[in-house]
C-alpha atoms as a PDB file:
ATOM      1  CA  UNK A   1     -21.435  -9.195 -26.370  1.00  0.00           C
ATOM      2  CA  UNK A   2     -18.281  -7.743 -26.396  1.00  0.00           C
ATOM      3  CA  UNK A   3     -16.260  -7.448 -29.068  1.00  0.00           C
ATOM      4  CA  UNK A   4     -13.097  -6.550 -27.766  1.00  0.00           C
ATOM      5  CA  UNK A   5     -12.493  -9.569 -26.373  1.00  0.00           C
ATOM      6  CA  UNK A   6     -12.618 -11.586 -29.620  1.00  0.00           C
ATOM      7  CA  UNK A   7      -8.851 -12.137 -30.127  1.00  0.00           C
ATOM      8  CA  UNK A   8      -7.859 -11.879 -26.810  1.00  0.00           C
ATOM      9  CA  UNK A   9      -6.911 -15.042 -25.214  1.00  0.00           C
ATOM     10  CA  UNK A  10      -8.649 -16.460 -21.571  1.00  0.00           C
ATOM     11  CA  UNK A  11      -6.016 -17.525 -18.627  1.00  0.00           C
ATOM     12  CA  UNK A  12      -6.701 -19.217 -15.211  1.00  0.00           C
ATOM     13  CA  UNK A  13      -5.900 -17.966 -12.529  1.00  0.00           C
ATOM     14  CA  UNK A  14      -5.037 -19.294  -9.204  1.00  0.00           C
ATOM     15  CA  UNK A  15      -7.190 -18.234  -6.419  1.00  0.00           C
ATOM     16  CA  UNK A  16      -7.054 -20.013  -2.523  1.00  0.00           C
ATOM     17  CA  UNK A  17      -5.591 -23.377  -4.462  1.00  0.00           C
ATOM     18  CA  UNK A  18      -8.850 -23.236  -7.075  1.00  0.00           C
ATOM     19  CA  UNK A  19      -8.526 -21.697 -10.534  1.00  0.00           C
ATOM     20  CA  UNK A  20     -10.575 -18.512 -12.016  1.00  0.00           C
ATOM     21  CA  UNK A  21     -11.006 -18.292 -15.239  1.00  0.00           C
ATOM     22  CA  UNK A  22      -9.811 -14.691 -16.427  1.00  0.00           C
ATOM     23  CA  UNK A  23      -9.521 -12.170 -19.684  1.00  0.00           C
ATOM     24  CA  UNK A  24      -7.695  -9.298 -20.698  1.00  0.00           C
ATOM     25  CA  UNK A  25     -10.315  -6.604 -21.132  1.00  0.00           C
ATOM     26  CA  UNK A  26      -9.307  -2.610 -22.183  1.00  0.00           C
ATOM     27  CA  UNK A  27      -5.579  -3.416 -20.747  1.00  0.00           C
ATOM     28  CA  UNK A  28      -6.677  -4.639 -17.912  1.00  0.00           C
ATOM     29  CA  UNK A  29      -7.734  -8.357 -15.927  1.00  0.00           C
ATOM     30  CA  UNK A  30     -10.992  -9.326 -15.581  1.00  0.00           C
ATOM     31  CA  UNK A  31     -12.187 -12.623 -13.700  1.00  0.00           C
ATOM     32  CA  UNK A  32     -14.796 -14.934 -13.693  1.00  0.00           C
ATOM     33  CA  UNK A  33     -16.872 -13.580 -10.871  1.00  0.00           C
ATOM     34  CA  UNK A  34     -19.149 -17.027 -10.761  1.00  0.00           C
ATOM     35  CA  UNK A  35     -15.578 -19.157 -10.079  1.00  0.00           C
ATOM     36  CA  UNK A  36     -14.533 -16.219  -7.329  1.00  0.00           C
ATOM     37  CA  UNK A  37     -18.377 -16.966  -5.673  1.00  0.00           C
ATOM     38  CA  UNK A  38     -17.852 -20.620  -5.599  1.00  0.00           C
ATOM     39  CA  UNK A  39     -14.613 -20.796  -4.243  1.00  0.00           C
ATOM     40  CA  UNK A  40     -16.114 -18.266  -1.292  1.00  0.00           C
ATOM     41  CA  UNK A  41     -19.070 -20.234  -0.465  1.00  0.00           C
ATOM     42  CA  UNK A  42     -18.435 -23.708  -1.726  1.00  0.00           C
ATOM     43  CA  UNK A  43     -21.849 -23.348  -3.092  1.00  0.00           C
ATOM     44  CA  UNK A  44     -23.063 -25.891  -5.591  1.00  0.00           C
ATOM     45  CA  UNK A  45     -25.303 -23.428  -7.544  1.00  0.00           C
ATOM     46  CA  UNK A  46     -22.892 -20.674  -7.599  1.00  0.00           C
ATOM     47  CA  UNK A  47     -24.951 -19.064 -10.546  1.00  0.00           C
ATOM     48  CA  UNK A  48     -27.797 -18.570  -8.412  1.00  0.00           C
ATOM     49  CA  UNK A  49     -26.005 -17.495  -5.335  1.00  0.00           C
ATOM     50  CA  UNK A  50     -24.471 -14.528  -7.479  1.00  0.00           C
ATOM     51  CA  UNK A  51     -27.837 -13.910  -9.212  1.00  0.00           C
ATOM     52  CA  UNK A  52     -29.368 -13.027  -5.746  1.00  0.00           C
ATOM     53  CA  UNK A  53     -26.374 -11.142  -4.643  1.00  0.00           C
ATOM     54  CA  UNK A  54     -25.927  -8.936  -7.812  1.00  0.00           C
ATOM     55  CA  UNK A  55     -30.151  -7.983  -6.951  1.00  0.00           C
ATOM     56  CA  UNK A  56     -28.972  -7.263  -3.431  1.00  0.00           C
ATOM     57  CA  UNK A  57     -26.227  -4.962  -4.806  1.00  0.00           C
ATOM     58  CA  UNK A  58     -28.377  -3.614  -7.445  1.00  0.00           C
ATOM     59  CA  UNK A  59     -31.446  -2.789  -5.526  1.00  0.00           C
ATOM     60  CA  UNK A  60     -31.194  -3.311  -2.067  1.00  0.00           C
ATOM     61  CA  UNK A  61     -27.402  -1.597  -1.125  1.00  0.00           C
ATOM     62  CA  UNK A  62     -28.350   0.714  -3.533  1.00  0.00           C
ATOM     63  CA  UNK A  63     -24.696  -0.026  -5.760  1.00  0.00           C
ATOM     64  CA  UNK A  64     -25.733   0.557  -9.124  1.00  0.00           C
ATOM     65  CA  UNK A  65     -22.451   2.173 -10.252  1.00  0.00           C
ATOM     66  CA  UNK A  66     -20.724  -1.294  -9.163  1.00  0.00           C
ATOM     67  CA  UNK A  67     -23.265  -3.087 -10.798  1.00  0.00           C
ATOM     68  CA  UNK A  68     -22.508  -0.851 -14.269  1.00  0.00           C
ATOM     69  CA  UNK A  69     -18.839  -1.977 -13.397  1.00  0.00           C
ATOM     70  CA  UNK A  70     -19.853  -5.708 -14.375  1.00  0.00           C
ATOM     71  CA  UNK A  71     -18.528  -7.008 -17.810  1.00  0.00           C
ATOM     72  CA  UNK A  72     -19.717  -9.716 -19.391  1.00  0.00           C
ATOM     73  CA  UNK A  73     -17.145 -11.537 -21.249  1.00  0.00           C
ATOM     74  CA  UNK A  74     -16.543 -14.494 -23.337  1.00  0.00           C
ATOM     75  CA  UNK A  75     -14.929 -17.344 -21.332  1.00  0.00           C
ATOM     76  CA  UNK A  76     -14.031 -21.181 -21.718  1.00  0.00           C
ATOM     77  CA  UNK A  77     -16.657 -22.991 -20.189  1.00  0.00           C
ATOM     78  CA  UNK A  78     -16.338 -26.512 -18.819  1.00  0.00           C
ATOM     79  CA  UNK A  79     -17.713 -28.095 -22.136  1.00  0.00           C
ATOM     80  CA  UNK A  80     -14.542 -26.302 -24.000  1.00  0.00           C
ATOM     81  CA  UNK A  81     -17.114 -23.460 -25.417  1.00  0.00           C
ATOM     82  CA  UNK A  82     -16.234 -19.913 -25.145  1.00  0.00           C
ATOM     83  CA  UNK A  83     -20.219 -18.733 -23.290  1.00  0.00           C
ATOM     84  CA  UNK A  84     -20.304 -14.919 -21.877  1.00  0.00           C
ATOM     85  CA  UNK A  85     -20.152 -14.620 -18.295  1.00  0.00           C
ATOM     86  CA  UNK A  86     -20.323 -12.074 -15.614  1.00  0.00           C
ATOM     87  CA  UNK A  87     -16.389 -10.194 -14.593  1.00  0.00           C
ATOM     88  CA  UNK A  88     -14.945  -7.517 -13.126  1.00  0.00           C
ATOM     89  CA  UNK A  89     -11.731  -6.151 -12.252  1.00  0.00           C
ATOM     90  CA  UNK A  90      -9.647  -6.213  -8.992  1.00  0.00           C
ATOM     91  CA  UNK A  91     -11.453  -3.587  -7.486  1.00  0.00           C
ATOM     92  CA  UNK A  92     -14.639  -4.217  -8.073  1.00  0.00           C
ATOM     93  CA  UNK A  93     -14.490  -8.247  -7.367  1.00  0.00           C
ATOM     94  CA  UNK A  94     -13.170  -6.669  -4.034  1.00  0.00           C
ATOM     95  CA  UNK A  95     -16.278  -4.895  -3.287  1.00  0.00           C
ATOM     96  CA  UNK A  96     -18.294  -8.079  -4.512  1.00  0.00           C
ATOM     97  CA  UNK A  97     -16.446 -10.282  -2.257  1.00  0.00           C
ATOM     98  CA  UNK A  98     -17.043  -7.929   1.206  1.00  0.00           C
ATOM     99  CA  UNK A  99     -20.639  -8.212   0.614  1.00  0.00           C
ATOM    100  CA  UNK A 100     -20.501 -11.935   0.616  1.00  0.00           C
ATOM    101  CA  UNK A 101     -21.706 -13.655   4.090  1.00  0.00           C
ATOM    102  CA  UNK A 102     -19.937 -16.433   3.564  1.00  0.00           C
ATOM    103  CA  UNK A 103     -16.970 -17.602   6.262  1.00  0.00           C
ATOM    104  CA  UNK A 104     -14.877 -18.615   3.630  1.00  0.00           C
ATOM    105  CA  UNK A 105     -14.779 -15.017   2.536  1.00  0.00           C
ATOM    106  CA  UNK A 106     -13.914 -13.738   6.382  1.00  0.00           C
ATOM    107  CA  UNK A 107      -9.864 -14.121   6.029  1.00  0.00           C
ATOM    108  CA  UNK A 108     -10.073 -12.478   2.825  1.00  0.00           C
ATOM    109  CA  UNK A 109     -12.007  -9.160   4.341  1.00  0.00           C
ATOM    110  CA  UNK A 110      -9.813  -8.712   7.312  1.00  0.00           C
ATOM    111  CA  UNK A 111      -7.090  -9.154   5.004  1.00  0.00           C
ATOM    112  CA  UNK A 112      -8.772  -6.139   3.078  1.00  0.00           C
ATOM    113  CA  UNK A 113      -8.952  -4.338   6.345  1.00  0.00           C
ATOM    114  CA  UNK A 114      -5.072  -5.189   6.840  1.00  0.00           C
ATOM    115  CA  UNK A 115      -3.950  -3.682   3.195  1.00  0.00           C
ATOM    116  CA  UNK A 116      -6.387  -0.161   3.766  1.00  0.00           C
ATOM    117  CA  UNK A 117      -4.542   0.069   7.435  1.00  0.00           C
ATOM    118  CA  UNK A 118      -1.289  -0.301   5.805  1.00  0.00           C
ATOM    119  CA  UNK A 119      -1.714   1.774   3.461  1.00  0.00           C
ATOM    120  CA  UNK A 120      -2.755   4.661   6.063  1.00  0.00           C
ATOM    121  CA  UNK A 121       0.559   4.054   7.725  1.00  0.00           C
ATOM    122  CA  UNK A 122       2.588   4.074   4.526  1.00  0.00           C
ATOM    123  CA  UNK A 123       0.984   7.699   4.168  1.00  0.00           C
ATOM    124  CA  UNK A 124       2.259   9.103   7.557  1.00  0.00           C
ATOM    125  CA  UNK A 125       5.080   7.241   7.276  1.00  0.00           C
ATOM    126  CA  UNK A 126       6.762   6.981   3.141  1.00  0.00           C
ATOM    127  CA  UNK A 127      10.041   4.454   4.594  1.00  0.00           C
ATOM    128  CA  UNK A 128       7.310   2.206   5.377  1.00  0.00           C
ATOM    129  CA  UNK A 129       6.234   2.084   1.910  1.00  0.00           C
ATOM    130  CA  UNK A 130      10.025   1.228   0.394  1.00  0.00           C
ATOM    131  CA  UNK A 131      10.237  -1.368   3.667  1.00  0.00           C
ATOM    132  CA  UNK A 132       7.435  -3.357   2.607  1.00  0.00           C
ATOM    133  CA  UNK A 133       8.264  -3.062  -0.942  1.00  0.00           C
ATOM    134  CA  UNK A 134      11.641  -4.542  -0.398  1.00  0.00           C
ATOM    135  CA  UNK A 135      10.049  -7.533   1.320  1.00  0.00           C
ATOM    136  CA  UNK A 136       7.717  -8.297  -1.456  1.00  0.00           C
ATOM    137  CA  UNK A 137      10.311  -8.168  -3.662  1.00  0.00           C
ATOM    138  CA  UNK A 138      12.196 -10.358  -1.530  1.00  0.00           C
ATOM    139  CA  UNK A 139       9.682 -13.219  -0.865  1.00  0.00           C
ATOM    140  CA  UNK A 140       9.160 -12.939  -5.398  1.00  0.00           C
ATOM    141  CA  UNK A 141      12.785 -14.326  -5.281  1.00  0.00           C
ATOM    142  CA  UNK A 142      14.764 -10.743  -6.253  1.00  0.00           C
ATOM    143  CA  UNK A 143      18.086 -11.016  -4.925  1.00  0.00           C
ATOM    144  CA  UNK A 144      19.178  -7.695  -2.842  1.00  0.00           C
ATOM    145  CA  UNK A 145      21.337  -6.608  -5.373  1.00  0.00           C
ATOM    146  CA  UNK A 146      18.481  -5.889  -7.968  1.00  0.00           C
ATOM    147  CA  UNK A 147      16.147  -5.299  -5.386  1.00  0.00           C
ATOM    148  CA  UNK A 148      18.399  -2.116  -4.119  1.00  0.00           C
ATOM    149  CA  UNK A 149      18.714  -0.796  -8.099  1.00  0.00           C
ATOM    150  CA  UNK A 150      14.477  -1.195  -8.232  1.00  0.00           C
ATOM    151  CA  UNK A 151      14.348   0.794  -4.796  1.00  0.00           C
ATOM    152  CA  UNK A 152      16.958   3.347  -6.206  1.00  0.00           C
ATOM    153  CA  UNK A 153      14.796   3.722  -9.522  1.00  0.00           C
ATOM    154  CA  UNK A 154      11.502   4.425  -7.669  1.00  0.00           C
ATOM    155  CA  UNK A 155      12.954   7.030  -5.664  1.00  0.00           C
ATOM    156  CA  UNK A 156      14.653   8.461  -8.712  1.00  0.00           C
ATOM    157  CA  UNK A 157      11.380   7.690 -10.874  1.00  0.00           C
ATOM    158  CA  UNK A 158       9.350   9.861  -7.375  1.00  0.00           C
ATOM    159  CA  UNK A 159      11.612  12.769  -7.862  1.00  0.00           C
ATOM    160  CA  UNK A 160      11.094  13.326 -11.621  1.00  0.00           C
ATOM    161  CA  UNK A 161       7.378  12.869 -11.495  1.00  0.00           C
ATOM    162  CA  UNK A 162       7.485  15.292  -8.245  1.00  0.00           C
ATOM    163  CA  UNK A 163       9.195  17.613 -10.917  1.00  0.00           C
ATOM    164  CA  UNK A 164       7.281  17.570 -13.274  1.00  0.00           C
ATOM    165  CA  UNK A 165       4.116  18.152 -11.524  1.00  0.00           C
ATOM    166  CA  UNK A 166       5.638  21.450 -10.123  1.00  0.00           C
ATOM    167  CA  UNK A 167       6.386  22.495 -13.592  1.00  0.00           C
ATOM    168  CA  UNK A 168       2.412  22.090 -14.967  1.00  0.00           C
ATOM    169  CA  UNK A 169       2.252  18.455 -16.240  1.00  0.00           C
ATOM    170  CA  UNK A 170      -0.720  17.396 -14.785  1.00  0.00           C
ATOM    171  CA  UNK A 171      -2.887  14.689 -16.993  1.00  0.00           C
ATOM    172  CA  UNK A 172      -1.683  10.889 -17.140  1.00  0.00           C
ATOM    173  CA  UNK A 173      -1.439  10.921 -20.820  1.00  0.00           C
ATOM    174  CA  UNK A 174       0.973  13.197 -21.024  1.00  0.00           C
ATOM    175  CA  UNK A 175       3.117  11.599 -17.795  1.00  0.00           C
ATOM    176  CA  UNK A 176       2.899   8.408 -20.330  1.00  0.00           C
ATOM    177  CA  UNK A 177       3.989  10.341 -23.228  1.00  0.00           C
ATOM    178  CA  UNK A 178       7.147  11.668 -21.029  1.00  0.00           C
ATOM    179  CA  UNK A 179       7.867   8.224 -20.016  1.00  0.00           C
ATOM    180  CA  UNK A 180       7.832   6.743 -23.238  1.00  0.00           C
ATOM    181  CA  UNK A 181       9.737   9.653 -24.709  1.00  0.00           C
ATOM    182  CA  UNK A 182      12.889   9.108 -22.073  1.00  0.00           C
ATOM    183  CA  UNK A 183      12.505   4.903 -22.789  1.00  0.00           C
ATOM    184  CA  UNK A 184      12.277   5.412 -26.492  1.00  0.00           C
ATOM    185  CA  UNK A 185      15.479   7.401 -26.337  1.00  0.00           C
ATOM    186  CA  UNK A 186      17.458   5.329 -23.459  1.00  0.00           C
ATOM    187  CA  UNK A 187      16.985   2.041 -25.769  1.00  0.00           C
ATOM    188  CA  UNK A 188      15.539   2.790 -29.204  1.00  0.00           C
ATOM    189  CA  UNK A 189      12.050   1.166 -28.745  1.00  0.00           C
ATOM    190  CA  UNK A 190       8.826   2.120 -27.245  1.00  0.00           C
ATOM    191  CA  UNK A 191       7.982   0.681 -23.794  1.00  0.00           C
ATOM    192  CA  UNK A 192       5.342  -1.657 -25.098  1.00  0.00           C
ATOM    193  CA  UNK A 193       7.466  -2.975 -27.766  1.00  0.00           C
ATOM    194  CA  UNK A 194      10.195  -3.549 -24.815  1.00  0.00           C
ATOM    195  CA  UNK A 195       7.528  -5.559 -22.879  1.00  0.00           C
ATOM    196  CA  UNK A 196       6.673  -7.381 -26.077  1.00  0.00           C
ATOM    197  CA  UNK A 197      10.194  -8.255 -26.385  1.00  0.00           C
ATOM    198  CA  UNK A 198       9.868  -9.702 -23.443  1.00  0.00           C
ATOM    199  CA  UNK A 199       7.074 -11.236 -23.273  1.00  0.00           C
ATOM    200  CA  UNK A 200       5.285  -9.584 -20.433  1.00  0.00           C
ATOM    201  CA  UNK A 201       1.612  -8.513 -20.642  1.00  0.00           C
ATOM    202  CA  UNK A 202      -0.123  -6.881 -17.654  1.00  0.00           C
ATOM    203  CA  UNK A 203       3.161  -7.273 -15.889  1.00  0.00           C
ATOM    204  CA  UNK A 204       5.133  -4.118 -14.498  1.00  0.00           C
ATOM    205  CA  UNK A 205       8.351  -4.075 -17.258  1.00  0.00           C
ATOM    206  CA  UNK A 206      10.270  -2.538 -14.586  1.00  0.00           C
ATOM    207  CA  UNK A 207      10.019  -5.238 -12.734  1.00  0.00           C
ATOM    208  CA  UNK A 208      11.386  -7.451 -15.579  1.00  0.00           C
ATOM    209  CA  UNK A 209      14.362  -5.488 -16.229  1.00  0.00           C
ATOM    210  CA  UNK A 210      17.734  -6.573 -16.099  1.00  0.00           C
ATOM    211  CA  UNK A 211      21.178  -4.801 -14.074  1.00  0.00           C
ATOM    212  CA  UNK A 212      21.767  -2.957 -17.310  1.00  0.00           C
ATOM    213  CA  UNK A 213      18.357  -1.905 -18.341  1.00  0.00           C
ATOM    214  CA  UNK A 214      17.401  -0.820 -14.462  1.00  0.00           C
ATOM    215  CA  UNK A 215      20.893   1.468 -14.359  1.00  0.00           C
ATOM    216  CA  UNK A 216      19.760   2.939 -17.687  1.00  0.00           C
ATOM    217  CA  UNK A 217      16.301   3.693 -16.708  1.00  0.00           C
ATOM    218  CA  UNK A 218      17.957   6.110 -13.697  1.00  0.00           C
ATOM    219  CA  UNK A 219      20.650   7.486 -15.833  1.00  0.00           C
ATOM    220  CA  UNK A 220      17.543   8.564 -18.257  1.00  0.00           C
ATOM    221  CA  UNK A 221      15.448   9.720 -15.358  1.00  0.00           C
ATOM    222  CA  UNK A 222      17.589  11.303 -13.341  1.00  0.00           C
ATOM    223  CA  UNK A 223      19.266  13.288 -16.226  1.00  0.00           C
ATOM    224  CA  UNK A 224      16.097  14.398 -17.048  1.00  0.00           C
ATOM    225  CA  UNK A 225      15.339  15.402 -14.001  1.00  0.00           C
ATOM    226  CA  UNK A 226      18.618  17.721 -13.767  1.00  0.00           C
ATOM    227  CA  UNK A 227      17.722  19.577 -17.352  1.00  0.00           C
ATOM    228  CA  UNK A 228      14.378  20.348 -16.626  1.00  0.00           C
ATOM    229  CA  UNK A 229      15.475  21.833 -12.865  1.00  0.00           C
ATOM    230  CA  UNK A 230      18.461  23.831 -14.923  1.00  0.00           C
ATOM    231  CA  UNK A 231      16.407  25.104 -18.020  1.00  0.00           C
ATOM    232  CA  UNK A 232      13.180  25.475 -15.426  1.00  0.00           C
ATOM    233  CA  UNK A 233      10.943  24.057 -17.681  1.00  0.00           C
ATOM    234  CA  UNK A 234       7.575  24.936 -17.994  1.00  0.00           C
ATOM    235  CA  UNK A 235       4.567  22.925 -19.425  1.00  0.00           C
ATOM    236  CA  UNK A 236       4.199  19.586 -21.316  1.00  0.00           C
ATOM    237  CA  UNK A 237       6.334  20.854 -24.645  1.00  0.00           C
ATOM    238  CA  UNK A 238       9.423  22.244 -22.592  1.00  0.00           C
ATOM    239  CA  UNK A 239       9.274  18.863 -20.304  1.00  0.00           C
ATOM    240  CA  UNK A 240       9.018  17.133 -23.846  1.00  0.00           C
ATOM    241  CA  UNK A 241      11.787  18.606 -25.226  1.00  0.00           C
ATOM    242  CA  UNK A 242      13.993  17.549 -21.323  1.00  0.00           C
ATOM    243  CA  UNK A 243      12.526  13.944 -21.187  1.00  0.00           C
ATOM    244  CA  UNK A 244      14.341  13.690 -25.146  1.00  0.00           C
ATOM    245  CA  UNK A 245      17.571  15.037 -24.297  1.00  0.00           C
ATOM    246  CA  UNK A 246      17.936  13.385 -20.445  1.00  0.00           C
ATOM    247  CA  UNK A 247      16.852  10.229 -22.925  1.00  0.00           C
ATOM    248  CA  UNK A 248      19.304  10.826 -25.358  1.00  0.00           C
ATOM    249  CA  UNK A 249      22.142  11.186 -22.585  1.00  0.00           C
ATOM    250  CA  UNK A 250      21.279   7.232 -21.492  1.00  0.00           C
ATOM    251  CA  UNK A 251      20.930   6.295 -24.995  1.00  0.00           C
ATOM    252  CA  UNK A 252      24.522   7.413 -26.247  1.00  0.00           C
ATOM    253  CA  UNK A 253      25.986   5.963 -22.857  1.00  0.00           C
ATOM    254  CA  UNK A 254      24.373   2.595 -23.359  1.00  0.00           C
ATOM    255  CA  UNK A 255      25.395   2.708 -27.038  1.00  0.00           C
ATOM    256  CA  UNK A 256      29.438   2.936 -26.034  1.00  0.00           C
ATOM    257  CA  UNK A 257      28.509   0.281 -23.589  1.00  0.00           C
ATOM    258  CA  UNK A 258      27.336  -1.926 -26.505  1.00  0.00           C
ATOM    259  CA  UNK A 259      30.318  -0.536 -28.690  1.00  0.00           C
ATOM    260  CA  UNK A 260      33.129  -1.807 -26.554  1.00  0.00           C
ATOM    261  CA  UNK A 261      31.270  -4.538 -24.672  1.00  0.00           C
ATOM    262  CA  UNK A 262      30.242  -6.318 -28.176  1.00  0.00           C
ATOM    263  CA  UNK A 263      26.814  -6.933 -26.398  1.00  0.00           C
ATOM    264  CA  UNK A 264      23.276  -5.239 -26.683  1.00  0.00           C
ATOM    265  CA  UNK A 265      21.797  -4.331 -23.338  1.00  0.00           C
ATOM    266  CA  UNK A 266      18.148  -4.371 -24.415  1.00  0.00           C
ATOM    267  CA  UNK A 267      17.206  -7.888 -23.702  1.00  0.00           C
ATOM    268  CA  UNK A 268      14.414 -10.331 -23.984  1.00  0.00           C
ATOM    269  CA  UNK A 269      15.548 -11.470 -20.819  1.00  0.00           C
ATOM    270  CA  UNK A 270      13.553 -11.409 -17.716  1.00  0.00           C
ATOM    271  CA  UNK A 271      15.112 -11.035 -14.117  1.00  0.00           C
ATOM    272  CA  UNK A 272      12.289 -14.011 -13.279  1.00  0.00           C
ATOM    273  CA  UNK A 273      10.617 -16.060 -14.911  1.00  0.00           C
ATOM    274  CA  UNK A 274       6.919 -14.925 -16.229  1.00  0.00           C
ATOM    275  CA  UNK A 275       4.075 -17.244 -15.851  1.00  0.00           C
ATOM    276  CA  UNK A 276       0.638 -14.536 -16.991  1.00  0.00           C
ATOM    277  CA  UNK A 277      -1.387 -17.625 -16.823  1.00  0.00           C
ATOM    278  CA  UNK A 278      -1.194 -18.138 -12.736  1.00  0.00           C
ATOM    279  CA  UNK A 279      -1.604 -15.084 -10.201  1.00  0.00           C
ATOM    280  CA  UNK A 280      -2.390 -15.534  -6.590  1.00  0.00           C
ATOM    281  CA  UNK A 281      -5.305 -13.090  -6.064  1.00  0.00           C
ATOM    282  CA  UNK A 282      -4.962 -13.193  -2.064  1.00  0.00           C
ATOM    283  CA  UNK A 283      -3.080 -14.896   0.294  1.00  0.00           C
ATOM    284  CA  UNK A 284      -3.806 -18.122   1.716  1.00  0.00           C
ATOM    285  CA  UNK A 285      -3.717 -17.345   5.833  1.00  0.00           C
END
């Protein structure tokens, strides 16, 4: 059993016009790999399709690692009772799914094949990347205005972490620690206390941000950006130290903002609305 899952609370998801049941797990979603199976194969004993499939994985493919990937979490069952059942994340339900013989799951795996070509593109050619960014954003309901301040930010975002890099920060953690040192110092709260505020969970809070709160984020960023070039910083302390002051720089301009404006620009405020209990897991076509 798993006990981290305890207090966290199960959502449905929406999958090809059927819903998956789904948990948050270590930060992350996990769904009900049984629902995902039946949906594929419209097979009435989708418990023992998946049994025979996880042996074939197991033993026959030879993908035990995948297999150890498998969480079993407690989930509301039809009869209202939370019972432990197999999940996994994105990734691995992926993987699951491409093994399946089923020609339900065929539109799914060439769409698979679609994304990895894509992808492969986007590497030989980066505009592609911010073009098909822009259109997602688009079809999610973003206006152009916002969507051209998001596009702005990841560029800006690209060129610090590019920095940075050349300058010896090298492990996640301290890339989040960065981050959250800049945010902290833009609007006087930690980044998970700003997606708190707004009620987001798994959701990107970039993504959530208002006019104010995007412009902020690049004046943050970028000044950061320029005092770690200028003082060549070196190493995770030096970088520290930058990411506080191009922070602080944000931070006292959003502060006159709020001075003369009469109005704080930290809001609970999303630029859409937020719905964590429904996400499309693949297209329909």
């Amino acid at each position: 059993m798993v006990d981290e899952m305890e207090n966290a609370s199960s959502k449905i998801a929406i999958f090809r016009g059927k819903q998956i049941r789904k948990a948050l797990y270590q930060d992350e979603w996990y769904f009900s790999i049984i629902d995902v199976v039946e949906v594929l194969t419209e097979s009435t004993y989708a418990n023992r399709y998946w049994s025979d499939l996880k042996i074939q994985l197991s033993e026959k493919e030879g993908f035990v690692q995948l297999y150890e990937k498998i969480v079993r979490l407690k989930l509301e069952a039809p009869d209202k009772k939370m019972r432990e059942t197999d999940t996994a994340n994105t990734e691995t339900l992926f993987r699951i799914i491409q093994s399946i013989p089923s020609p339900k799951a065929e539109p799914f795996k060439r769409w698979l094949a679609k994304i990895g070509y894509e992808r492969i593109q986007e590497i030989e050619d980066p505009e592609l990347a911010a073009k098909r960014s822009r259109a997602i954003y688009k079809a999610k309901g973003y206006p152009d205005d916002w969507i051209e301040k998001r596009m702005r930010g990841i560029a800006i975002r690209e060129q610090l972490t590019n920095e940075w890099e050349k300058r010896g920060v090298k492990e996640d953690r301290e890339y989040a620690i960065l981050t959250a040192e800049i945010a902290e110092a833009i609007f006087g709260l930690k980044p998970s206390d700003h997606k708190k505020l707004k009620g987001l969970q798994k959701q990107n809070l970039r993504d959530h941000m208002t006019d104010l709160e995007l412009i902020f984020t690049m004046l943050g960023e970028a000044s950061t950006t320029e005092i770690a070039v200028r003082k060549d910083a070196q190493g995770f302390r030096q970088n520290k130290k930058a990411a506080k002051e191009g922070g602080e720089i944000a931070g006292d301009a959003r502060r006159a903002l709020e001075k003369k404006s009469g109005h704080k620009v930290v809001s609970k405020s999303n630029f859409l609305d937020v719905n964590p209990a429904e996400v499309e897991l693949i297209p329909e076509k």
